[in-house]
N, C-alpha and C. Protein backbone atom coordinates (compact mmCIF):
# COMPACT_ATOMS: atom_id res chain seq x y z
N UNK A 1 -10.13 8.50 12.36
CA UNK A 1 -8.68 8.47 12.41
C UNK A 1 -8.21 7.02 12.51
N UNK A 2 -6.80 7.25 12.02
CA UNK A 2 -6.39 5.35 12.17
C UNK A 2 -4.57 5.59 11.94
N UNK A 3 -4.35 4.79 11.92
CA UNK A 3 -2.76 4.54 11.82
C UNK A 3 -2.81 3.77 10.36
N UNK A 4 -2.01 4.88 9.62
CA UNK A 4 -1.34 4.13 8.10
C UNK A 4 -0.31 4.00 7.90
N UNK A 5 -0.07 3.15 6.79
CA UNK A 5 1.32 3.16 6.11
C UNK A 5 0.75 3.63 4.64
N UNK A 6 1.67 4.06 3.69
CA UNK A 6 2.11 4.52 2.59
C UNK A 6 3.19 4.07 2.15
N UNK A 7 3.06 3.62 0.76
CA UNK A 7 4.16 3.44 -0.25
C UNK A 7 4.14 4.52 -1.51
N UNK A 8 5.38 5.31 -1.31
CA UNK A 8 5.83 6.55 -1.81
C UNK A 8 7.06 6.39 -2.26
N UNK A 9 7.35 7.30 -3.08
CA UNK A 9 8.52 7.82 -4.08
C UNK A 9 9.36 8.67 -3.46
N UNK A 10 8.74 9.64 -2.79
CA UNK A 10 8.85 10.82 -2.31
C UNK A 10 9.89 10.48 -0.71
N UNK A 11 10.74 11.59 -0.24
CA UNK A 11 11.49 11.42 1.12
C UNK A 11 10.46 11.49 1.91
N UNK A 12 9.17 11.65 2.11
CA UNK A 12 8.20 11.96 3.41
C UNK A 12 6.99 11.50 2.47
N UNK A 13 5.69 10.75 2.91
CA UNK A 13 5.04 10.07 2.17
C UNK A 13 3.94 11.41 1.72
N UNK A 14 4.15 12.67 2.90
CA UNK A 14 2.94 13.77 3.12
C UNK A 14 3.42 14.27 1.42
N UNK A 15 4.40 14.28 0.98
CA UNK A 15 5.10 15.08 0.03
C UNK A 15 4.56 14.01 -1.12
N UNK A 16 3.63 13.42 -1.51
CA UNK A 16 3.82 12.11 -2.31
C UNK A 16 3.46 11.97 -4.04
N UNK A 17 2.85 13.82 -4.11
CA UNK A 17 3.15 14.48 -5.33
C UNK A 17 4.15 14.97 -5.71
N UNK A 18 5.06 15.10 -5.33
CA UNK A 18 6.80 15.53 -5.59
C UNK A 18 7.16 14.49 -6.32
N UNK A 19 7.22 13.61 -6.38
CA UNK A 19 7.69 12.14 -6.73
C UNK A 19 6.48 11.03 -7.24
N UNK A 20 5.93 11.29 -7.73
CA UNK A 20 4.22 10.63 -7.63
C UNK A 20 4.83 9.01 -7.72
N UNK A 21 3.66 7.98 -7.83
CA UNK A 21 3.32 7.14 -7.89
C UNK A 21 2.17 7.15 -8.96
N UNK A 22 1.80 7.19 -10.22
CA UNK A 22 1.04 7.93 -11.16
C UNK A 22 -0.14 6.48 -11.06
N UNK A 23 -1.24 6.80 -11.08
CA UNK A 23 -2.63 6.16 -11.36
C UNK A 23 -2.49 5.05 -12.20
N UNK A 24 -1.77 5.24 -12.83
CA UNK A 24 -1.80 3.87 -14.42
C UNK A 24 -0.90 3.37 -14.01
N UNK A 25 0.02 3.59 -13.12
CA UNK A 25 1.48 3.12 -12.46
C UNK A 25 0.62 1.84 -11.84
N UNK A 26 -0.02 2.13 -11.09
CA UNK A 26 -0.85 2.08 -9.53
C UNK A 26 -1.02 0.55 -10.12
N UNK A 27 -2.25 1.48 -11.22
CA UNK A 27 -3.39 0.39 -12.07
C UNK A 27 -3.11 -1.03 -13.13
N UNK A 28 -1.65 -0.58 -13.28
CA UNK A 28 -1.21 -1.77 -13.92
C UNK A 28 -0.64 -3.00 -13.15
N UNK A 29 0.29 -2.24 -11.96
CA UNK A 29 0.90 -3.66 -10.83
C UNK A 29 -0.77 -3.96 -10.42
N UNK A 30 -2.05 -3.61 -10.51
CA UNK A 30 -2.98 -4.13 -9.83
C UNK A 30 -3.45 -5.34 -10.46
N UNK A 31 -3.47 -4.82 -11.99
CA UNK A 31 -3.81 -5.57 -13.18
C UNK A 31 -2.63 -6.80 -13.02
N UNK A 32 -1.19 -6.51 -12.89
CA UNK A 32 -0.57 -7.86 -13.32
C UNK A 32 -0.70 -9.14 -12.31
N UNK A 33 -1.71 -8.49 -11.28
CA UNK A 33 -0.98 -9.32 -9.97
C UNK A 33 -2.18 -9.72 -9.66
N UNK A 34 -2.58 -11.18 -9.77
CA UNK A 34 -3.87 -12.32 -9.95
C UNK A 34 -4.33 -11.91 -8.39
N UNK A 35 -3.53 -11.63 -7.25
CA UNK A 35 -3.99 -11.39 -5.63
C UNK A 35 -4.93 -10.41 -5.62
N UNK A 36 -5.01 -8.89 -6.75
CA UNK A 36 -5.62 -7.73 -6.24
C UNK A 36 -6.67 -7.95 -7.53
N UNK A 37 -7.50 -6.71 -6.79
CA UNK A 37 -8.00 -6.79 -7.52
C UNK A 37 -9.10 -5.33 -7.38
N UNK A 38 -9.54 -4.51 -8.65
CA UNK A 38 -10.15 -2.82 -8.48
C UNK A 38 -11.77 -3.15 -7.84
N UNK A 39 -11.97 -2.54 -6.38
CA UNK A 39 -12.98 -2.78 -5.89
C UNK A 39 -13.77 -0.91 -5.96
N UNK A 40 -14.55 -1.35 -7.08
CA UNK A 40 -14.96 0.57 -8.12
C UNK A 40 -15.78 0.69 -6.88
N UNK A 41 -16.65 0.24 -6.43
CA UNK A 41 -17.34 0.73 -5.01
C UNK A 41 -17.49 1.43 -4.25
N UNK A 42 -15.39 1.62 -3.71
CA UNK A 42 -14.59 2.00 -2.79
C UNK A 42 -14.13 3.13 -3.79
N UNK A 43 -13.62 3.19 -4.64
CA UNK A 43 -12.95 4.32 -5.61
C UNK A 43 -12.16 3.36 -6.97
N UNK A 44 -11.66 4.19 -7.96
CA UNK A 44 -11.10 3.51 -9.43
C UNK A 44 -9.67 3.23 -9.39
N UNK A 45 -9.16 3.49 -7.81
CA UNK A 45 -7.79 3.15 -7.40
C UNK A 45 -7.83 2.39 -6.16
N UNK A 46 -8.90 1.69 -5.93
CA UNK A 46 -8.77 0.97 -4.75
C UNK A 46 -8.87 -0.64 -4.69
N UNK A 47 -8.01 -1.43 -4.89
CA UNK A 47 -7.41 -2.30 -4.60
C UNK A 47 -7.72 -2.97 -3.21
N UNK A 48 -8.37 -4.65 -3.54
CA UNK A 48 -8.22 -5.57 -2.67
C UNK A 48 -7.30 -6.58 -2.70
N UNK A 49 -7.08 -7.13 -1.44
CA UNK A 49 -6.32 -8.06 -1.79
C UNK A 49 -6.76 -9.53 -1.38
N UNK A 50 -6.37 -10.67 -1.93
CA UNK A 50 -6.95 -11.48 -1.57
C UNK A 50 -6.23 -12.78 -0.91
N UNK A 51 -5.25 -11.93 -0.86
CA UNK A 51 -4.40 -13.02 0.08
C UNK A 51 -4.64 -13.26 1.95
N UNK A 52 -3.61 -14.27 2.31
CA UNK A 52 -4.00 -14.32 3.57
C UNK A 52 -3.66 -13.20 4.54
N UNK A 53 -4.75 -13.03 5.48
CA UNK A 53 -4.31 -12.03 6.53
C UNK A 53 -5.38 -12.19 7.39
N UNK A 54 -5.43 -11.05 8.63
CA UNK A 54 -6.21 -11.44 9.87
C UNK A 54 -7.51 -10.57 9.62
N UNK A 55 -7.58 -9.92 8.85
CA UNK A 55 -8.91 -9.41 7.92
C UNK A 55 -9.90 -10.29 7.32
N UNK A 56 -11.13 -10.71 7.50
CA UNK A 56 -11.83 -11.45 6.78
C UNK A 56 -11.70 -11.39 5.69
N UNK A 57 -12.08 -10.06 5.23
CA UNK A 57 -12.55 -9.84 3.93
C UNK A 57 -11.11 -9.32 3.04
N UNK A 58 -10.35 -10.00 3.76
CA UNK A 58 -8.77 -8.88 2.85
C UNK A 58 -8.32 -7.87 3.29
N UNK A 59 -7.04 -8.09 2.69
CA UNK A 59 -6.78 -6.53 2.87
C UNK A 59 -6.65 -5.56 1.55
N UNK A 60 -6.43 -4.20 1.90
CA UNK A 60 -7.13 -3.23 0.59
C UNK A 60 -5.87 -1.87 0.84
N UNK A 61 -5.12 -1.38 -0.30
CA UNK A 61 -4.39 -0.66 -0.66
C UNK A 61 -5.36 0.45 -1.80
N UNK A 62 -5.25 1.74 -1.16
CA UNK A 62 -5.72 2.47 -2.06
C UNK A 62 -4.60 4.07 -2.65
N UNK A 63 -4.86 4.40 -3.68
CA UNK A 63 -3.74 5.31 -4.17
C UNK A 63 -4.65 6.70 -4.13
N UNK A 64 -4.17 7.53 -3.97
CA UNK A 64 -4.23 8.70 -3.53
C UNK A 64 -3.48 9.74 -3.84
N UNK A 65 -3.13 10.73 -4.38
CA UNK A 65 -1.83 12.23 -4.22
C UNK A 65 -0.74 11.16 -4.49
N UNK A 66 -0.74 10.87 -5.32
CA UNK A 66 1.30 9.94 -5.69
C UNK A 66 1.06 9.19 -4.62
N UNK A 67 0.28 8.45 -3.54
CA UNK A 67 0.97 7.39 -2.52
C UNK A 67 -0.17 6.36 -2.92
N UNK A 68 -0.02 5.34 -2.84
CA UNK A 68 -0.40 4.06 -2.11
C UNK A 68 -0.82 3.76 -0.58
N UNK A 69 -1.88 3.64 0.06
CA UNK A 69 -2.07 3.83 1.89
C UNK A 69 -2.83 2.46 1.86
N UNK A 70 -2.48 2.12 3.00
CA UNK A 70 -3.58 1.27 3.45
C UNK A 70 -3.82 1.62 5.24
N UNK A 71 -4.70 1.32 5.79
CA UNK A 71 -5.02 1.82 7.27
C UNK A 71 -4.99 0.23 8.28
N UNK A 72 -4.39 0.19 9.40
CA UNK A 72 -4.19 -0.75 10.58
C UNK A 72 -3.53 -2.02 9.61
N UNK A 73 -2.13 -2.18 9.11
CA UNK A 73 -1.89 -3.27 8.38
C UNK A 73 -1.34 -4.35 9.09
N UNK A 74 -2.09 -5.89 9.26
CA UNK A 74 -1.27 -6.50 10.16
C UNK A 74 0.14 -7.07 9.41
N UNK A 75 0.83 -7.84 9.64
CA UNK A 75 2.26 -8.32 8.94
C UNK A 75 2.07 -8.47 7.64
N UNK A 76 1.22 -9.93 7.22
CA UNK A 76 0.99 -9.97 6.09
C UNK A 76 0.73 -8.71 4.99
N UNK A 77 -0.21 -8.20 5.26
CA UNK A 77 -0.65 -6.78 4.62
C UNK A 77 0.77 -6.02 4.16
N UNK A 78 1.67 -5.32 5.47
CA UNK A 78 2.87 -4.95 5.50
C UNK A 78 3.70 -5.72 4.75
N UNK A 79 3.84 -6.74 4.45
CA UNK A 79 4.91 -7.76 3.20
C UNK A 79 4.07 -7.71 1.85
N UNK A 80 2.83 -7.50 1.99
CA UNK A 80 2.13 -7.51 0.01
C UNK A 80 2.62 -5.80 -0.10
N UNK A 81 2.52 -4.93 0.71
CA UNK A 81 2.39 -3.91 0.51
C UNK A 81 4.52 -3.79 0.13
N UNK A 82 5.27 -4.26 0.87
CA UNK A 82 6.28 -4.02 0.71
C UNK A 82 6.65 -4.53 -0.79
N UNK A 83 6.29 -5.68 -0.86
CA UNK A 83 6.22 -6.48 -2.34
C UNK A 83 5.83 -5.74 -3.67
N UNK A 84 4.55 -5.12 -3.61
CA UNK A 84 4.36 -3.77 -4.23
C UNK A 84 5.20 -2.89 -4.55
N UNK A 85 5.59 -2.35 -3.45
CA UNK A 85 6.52 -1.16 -3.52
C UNK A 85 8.05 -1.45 -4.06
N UNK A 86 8.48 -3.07 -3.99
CA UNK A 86 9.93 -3.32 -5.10
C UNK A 86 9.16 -3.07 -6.26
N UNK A 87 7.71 -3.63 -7.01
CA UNK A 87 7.98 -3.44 -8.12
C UNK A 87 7.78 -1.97 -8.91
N UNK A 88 7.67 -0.72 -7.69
CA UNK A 88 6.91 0.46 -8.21
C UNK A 88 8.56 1.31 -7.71
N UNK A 89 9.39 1.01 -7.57
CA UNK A 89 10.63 1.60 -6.94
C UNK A 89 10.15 2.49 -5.81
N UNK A 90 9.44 1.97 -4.79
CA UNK A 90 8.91 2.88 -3.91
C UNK A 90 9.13 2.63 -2.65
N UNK A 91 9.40 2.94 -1.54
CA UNK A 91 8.86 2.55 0.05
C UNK A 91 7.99 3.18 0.95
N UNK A 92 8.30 2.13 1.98
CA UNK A 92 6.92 2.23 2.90
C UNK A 92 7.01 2.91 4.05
N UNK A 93 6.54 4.11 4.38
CA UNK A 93 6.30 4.73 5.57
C UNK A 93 5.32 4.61 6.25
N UNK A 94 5.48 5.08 7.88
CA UNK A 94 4.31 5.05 8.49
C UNK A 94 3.61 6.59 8.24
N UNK A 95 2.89 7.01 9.54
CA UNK A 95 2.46 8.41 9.14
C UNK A 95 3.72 8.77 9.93
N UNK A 96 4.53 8.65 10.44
CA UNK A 96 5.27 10.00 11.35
C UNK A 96 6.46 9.69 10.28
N UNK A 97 6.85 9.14 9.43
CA UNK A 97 8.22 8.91 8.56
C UNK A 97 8.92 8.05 8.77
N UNK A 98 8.39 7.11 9.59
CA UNK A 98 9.48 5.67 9.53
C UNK A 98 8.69 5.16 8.84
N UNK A 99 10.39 4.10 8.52
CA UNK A 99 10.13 3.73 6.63
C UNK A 99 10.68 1.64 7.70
N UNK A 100 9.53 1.16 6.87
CA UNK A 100 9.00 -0.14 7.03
C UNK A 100 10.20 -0.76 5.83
N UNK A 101 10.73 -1.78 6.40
CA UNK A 101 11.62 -3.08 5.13
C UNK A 101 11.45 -3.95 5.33
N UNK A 102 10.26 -4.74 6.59
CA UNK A 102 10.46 -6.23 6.34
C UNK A 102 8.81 -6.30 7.50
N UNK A 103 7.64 -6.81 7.14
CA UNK A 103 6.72 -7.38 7.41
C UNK A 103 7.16 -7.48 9.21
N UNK A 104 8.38 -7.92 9.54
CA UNK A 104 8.69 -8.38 11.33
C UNK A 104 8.89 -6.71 11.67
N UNK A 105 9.01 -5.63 11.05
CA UNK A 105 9.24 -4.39 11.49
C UNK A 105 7.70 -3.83 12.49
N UNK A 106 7.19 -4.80 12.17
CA UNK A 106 5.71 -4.31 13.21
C UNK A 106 5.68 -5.51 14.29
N UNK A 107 4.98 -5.14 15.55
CA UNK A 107 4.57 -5.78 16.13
C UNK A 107 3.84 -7.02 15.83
N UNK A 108 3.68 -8.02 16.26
CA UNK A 108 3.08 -9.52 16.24
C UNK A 108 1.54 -9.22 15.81
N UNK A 109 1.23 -9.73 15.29
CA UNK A 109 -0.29 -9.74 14.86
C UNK A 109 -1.27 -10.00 16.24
């Protein structure tokens, strides 16, 4: 178990086939954006990132049922992930339904 966020289409992120976020959607902002990058290892929708954060190794967004998740995101993470989600018309929830708009919406790293 862990604490996520999701970037969804959908009013509730659980719902995130109602509204998908479609695979090639996913796979192309992954492709345009020099930071990520498809780690096949992990799965053919899972996304690293290689920017800065308190993660050694990055942080990593994976798509799933129409959403986008990533698990324990510190700030940084929470602003690539929000950044994402302008260019997919999507936002960011936690798991209980609050919806994330700005990287300072979480606690301090």
């Amino acid at each position: 178990m862990g604490w996520e966020v999701h970037m969804t289409r959908a009013a509730d992120w659980s719902n995130g086939d109602q509204r998908p976020i479609t695979p090639d959607e996913w796979l192309a902002v992954v492709d345009a954006d020099p930071e990520l990058r498809i780690d096949q290892a992990n799965g053919p929708c899972f996304a690293v990132w290689s920017g800065p954060c308190s993660y050694p190794n990055g942080g990593w967004f994976d798509w799933a049922h129409g959403c986008v998740s990533t698990k324990h995101p510190d700030r940084a993470i929470l602003g690539k992930l929000l950044q994402l989600a302008a260019r997919l018309g999507a936002v960011v929830q936690g798991d209980d339904g609050e919806v994330y708009t700005r990287p300072e919406d979480l606690p301090p790293d």
